[in-house]
N, C-alpha and C. Protein backbone atom coordinates (compact mmCIF):
# COMPACT_ATOMS: atom_id res chain seq x y z
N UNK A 1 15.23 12.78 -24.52
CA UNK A 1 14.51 12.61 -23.27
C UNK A 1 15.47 12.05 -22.22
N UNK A 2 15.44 12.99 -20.90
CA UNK A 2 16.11 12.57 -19.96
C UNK A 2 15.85 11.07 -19.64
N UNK A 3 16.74 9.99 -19.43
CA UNK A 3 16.34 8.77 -18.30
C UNK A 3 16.41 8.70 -17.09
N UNK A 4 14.89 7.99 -16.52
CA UNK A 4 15.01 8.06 -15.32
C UNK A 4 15.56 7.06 -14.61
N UNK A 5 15.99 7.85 -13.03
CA UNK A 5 16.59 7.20 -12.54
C UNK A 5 16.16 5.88 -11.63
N UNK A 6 16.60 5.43 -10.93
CA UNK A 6 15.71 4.50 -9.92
C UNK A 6 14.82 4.86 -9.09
N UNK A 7 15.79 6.06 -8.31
CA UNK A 7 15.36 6.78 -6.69
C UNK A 7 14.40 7.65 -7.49
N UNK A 8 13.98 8.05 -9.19
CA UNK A 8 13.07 8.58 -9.20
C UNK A 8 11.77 7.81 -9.44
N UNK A 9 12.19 7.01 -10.52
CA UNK A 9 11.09 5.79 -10.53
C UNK A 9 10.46 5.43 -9.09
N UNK A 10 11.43 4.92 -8.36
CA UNK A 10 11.15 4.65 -6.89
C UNK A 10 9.77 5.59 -6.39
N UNK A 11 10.53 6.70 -6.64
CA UNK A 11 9.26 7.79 -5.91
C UNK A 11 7.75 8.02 -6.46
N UNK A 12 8.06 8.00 -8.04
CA UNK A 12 6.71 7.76 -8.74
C UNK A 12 5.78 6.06 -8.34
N UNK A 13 6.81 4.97 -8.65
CA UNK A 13 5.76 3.83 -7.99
C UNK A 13 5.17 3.80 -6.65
N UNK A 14 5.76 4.92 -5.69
CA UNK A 14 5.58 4.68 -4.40
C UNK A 14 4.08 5.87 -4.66
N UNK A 15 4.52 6.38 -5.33
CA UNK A 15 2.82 7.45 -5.42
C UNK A 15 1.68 6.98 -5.89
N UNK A 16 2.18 6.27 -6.93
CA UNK A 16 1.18 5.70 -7.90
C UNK A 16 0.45 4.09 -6.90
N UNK A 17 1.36 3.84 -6.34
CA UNK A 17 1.00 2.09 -5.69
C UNK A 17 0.22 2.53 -4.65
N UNK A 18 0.75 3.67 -3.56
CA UNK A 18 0.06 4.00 -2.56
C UNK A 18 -1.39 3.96 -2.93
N UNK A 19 -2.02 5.06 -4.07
CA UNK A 19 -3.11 5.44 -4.88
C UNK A 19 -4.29 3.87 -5.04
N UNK A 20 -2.89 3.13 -5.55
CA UNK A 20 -4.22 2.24 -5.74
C UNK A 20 -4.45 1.65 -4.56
N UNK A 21 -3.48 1.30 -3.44
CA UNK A 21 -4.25 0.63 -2.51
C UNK A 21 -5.01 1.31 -1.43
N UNK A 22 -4.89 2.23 -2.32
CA UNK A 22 -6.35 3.12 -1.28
C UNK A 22 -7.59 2.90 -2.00
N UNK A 23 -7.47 3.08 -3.52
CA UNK A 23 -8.84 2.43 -3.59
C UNK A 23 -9.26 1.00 -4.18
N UNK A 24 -8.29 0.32 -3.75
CA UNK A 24 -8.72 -0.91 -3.82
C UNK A 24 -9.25 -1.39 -2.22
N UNK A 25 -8.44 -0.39 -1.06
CA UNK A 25 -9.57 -0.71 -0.14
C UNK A 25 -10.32 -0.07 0.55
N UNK A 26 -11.03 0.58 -0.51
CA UNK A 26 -12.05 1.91 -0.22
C UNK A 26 -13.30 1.02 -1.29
N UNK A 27 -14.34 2.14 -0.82
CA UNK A 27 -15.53 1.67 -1.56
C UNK A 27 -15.95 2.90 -2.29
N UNK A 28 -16.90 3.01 -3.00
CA UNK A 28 -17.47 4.48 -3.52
C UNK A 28 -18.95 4.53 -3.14
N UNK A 29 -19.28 5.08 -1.95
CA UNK A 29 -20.43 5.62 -1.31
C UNK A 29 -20.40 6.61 -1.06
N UNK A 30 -21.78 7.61 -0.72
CA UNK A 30 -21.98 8.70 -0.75
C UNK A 30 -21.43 9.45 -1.67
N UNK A 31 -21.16 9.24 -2.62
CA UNK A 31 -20.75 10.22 -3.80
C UNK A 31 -19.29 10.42 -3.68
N UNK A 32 -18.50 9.34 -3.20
CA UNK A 32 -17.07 9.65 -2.88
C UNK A 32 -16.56 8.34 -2.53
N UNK A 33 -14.99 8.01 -2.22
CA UNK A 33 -14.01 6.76 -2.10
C UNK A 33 -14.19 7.34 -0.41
N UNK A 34 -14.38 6.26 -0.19
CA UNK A 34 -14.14 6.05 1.62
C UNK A 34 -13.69 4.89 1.52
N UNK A 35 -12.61 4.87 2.75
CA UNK A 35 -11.22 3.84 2.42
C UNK A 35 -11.44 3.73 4.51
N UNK A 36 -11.02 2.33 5.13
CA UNK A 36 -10.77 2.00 6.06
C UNK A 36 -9.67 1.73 6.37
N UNK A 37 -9.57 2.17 7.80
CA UNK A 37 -8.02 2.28 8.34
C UNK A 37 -7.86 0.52 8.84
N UNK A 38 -7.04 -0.10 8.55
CA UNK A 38 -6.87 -1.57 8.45
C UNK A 38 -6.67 -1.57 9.97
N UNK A 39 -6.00 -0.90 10.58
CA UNK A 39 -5.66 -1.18 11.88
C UNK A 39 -6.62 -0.59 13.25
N UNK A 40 -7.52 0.56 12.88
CA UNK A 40 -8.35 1.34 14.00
C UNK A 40 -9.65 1.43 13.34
N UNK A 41 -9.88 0.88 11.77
CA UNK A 41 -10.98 0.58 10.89
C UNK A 41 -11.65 2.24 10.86
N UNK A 42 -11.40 2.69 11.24
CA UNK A 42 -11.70 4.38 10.93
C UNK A 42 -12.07 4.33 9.28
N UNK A 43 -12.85 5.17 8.89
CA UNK A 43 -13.61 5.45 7.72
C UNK A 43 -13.07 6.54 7.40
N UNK A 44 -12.59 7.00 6.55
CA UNK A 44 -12.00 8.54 5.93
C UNK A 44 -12.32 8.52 4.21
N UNK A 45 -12.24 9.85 3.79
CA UNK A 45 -12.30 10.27 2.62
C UNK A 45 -10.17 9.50 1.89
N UNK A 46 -10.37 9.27 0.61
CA UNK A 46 -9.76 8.29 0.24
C UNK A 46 -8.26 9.55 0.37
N UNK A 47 -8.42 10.60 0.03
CA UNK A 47 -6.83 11.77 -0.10
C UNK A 47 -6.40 11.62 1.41
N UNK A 48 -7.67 11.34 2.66
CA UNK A 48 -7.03 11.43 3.74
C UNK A 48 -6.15 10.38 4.47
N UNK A 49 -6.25 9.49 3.52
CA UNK A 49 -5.47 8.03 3.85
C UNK A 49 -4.59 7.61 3.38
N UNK A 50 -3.55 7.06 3.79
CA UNK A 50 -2.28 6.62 3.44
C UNK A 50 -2.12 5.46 2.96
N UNK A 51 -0.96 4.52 2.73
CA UNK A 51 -0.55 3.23 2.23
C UNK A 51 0.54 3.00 3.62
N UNK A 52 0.16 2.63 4.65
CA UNK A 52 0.68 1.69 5.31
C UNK A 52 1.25 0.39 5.39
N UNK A 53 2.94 0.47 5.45
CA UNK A 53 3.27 -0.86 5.21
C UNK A 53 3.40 -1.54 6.77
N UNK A 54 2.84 -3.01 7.01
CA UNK A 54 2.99 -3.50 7.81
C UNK A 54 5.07 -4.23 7.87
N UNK A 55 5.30 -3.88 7.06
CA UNK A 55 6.87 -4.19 6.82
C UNK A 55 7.24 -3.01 6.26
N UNK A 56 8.22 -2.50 7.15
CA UNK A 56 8.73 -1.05 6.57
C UNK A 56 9.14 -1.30 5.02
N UNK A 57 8.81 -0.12 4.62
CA UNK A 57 8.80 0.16 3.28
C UNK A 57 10.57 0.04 2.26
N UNK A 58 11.21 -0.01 3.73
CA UNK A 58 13.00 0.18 3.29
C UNK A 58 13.23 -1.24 3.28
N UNK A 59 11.74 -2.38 3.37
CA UNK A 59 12.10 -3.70 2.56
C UNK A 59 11.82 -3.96 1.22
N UNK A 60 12.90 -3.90 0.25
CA UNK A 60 12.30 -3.37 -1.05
C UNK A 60 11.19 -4.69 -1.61
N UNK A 61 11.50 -5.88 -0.90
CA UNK A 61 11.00 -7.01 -1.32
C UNK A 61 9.97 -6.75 -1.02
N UNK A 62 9.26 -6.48 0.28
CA UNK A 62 7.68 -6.03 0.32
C UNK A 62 7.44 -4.59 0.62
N UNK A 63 8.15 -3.65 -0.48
CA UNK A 63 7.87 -2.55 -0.92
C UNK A 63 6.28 -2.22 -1.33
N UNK A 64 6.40 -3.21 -2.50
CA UNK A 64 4.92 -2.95 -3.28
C UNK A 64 4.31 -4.21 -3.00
N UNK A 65 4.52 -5.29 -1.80
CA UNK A 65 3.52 -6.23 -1.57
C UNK A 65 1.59 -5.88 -1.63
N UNK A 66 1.12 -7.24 -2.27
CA UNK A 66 0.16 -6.80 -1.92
C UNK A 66 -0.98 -7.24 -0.36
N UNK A 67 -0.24 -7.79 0.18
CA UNK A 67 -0.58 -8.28 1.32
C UNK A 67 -0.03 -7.39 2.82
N UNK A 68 1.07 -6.68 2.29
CA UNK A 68 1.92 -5.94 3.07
C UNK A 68 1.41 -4.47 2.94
N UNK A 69 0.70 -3.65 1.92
CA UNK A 69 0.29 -2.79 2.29
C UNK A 69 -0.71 -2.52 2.43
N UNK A 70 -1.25 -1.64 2.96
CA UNK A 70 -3.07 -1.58 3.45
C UNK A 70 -3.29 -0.30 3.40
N UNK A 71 -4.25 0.30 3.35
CA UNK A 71 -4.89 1.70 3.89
C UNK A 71 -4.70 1.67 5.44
N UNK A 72 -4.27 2.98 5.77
CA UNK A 72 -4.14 3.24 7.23
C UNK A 72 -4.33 4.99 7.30
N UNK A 73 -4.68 5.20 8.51
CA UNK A 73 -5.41 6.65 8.66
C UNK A 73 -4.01 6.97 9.09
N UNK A 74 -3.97 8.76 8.66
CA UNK A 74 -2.63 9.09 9.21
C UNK A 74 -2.14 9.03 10.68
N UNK A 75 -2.98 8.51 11.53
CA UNK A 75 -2.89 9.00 12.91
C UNK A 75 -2.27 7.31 13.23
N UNK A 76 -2.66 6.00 12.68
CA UNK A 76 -2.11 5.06 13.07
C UNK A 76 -0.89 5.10 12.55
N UNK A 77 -0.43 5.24 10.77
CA UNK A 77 0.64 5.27 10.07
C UNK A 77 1.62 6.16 10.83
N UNK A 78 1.69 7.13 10.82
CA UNK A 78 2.27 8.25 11.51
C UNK A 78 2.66 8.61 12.48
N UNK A 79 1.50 9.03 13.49
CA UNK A 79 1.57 9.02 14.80
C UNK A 79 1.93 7.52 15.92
N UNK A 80 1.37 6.83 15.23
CA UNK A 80 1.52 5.54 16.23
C UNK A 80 2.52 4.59 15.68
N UNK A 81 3.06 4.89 15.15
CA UNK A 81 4.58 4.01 14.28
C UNK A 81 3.58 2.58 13.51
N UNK A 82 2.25 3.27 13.18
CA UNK A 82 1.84 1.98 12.23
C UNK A 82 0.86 1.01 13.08
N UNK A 83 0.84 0.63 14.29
CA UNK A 83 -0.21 -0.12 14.98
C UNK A 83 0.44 -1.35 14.92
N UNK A 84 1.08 -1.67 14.91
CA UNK A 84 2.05 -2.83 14.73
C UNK A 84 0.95 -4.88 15.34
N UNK A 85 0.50 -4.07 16.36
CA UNK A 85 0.27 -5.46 17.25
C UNK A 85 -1.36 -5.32 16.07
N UNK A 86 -2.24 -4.69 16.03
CA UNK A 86 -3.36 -4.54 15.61
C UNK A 86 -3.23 -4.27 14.07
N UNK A 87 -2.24 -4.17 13.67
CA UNK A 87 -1.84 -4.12 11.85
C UNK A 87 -1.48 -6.10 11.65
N UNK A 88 -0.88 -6.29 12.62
CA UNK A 88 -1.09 -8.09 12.49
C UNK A 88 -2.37 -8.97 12.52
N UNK A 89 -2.85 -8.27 13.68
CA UNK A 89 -4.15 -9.38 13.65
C UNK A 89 -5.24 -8.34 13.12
N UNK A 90 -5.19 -7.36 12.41
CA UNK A 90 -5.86 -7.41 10.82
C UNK A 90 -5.69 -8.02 9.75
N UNK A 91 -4.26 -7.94 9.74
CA UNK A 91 -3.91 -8.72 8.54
C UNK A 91 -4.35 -10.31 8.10
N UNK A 92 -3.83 -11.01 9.56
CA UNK A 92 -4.64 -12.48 9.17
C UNK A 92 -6.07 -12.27 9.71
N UNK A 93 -6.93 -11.77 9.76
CA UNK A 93 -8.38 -11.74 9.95
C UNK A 93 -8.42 -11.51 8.69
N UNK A 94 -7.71 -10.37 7.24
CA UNK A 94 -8.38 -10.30 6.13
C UNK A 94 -7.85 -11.20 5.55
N UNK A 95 -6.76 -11.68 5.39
CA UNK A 95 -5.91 -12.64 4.52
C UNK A 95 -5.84 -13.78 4.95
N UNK A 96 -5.97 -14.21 6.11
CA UNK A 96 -6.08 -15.52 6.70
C UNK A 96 -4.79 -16.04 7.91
N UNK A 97 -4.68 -16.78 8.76
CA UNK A 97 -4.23 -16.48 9.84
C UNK A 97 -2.82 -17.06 9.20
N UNK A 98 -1.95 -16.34 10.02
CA UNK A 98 -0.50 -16.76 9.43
C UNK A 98 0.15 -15.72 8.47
N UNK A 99 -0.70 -15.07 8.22
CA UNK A 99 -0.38 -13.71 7.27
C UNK A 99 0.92 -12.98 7.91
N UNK A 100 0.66 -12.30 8.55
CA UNK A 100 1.77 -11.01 9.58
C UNK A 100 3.11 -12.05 9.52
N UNK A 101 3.38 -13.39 10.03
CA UNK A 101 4.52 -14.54 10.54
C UNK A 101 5.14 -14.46 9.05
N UNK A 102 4.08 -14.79 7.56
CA UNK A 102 4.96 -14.79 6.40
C UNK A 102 5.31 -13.65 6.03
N UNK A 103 5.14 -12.87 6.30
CA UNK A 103 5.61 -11.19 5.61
C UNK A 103 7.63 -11.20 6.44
N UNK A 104 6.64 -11.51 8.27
CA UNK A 104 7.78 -11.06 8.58
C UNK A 104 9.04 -12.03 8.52
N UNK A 105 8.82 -13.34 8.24
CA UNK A 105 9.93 -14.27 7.53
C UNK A 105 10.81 -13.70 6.49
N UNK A 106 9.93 -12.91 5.39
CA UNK A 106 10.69 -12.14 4.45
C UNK A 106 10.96 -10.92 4.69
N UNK A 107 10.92 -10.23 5.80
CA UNK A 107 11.83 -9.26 5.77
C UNK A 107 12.81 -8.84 5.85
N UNK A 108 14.03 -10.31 5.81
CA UNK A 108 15.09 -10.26 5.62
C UNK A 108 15.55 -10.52 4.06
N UNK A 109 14.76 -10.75 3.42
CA UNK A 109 15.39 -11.11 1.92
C UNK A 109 15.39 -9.83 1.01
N UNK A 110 16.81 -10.08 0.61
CA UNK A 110 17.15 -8.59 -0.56
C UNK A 110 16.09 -8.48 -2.05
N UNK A 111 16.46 -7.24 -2.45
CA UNK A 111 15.82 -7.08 -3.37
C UNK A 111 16.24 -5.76 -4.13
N UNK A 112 16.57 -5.62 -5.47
CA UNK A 112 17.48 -4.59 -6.07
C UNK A 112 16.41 -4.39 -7.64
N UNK A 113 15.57 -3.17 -7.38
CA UNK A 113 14.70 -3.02 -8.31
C UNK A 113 15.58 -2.44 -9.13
N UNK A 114 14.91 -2.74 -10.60
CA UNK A 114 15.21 -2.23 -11.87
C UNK A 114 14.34 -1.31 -12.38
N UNK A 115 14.95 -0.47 -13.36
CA UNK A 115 14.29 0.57 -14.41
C UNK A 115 12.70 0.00 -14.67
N UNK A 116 12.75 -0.88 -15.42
CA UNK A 116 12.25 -1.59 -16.27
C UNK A 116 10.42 -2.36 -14.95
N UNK A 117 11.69 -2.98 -13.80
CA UNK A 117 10.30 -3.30 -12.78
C UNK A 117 9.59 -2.23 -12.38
N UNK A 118 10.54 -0.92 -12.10
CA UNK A 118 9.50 0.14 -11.24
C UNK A 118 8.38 0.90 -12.74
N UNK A 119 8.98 0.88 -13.75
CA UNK A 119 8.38 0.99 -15.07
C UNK A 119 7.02 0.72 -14.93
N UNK A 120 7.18 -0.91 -14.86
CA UNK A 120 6.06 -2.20 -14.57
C UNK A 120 5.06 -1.94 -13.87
N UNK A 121 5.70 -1.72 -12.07
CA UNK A 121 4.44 -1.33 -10.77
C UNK A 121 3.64 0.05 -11.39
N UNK A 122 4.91 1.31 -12.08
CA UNK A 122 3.77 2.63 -12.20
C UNK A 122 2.79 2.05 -13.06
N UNK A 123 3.02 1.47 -14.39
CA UNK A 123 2.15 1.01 -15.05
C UNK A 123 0.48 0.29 -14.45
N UNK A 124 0.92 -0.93 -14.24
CA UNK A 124 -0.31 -1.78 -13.24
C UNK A 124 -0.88 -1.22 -12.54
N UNK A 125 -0.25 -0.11 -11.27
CA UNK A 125 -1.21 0.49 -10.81
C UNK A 125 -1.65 1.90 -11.09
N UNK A 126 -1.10 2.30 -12.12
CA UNK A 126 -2.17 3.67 -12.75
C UNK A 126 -3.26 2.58 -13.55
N UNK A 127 -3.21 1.62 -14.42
CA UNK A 127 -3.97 0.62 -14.55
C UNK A 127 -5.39 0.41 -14.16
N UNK A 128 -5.07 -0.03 -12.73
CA UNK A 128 -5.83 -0.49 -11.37
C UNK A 128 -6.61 0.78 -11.35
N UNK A 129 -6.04 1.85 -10.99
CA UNK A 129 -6.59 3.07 -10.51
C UNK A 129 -7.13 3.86 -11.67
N UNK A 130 -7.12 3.28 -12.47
CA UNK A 130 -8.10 4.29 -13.77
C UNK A 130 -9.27 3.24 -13.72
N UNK A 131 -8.83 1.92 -13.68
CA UNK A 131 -10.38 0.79 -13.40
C UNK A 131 -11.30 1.21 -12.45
N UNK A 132 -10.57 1.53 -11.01
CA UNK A 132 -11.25 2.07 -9.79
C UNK A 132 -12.24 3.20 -10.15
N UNK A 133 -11.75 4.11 -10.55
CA UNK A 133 -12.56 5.36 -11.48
C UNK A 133 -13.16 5.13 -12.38
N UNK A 134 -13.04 4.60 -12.97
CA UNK A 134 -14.22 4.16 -14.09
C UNK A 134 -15.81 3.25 -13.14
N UNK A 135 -15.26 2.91 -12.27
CA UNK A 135 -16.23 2.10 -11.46
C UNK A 135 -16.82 2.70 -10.28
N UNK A 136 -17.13 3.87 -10.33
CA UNK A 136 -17.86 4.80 -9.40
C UNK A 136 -19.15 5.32 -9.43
């Protein structure tokens, strides 16, 4: 069996993590995951929503934060480089005030994932996301 590499691991936790924090902040009504856009609170079907990092994602330290990423509709993530001023004061309205100031304190600190950690995140959150499904 081939071993994988980082930049591939990398790409699988980034699929798998996105996944769950869509439905960890989605609900299951109407016969389906509807997930809110953290920053324009828009309601969408859960495939139509992304994992928005309020700290770019090329901080590996809050790569897979869980405070740092949120559901976001593609039109804020995407189109609007993320909502930046209104992705903050969501953040401490859900997490509590001071939230957005500690993220962005650490977005200078390094971070050099291993085999073994990105192993870890796919794990936990296919995890998470088979719990989510089971709970519908």
């Amino acid at each position: 069996m081939k071993k994988q590499t980082i930049a591939s691991l990398k790409k699988k936790a980034d699929a798998s993590y996105s996944q769950y924090v869509r439905y960890r902040d989605g609900e299951f009504k109407r016969g389906e995951w509807l997930v809110e856009c953290i920053t324009c609170e828009v309601e969408k079907p859960l495939k139509q929503m992304q994992a928005g990092h309020f700290v770019s994602r090329r901080v590996n330290k809050l790569r897979f934060d869980e405070l740092n990423v949120n559901a976001q509709c593609v039109g804020c993530n995407m189109y609007k480089q993320g909502e930046q001023y209104l992705y903050a004061k969501n953040l401490d309205a859900k997490y509590g005030d001071g939230t957005a100031d500690a993220l962005m304190a650490k977005r200078h600190d390094t971070h050099k994932f291993t085999i073994p950690e990105l192993e870890e995140i796919i794990r936990d959150a296919t995890v998470q996301i088979q719990w989510y499904q089971s709970h519908q």
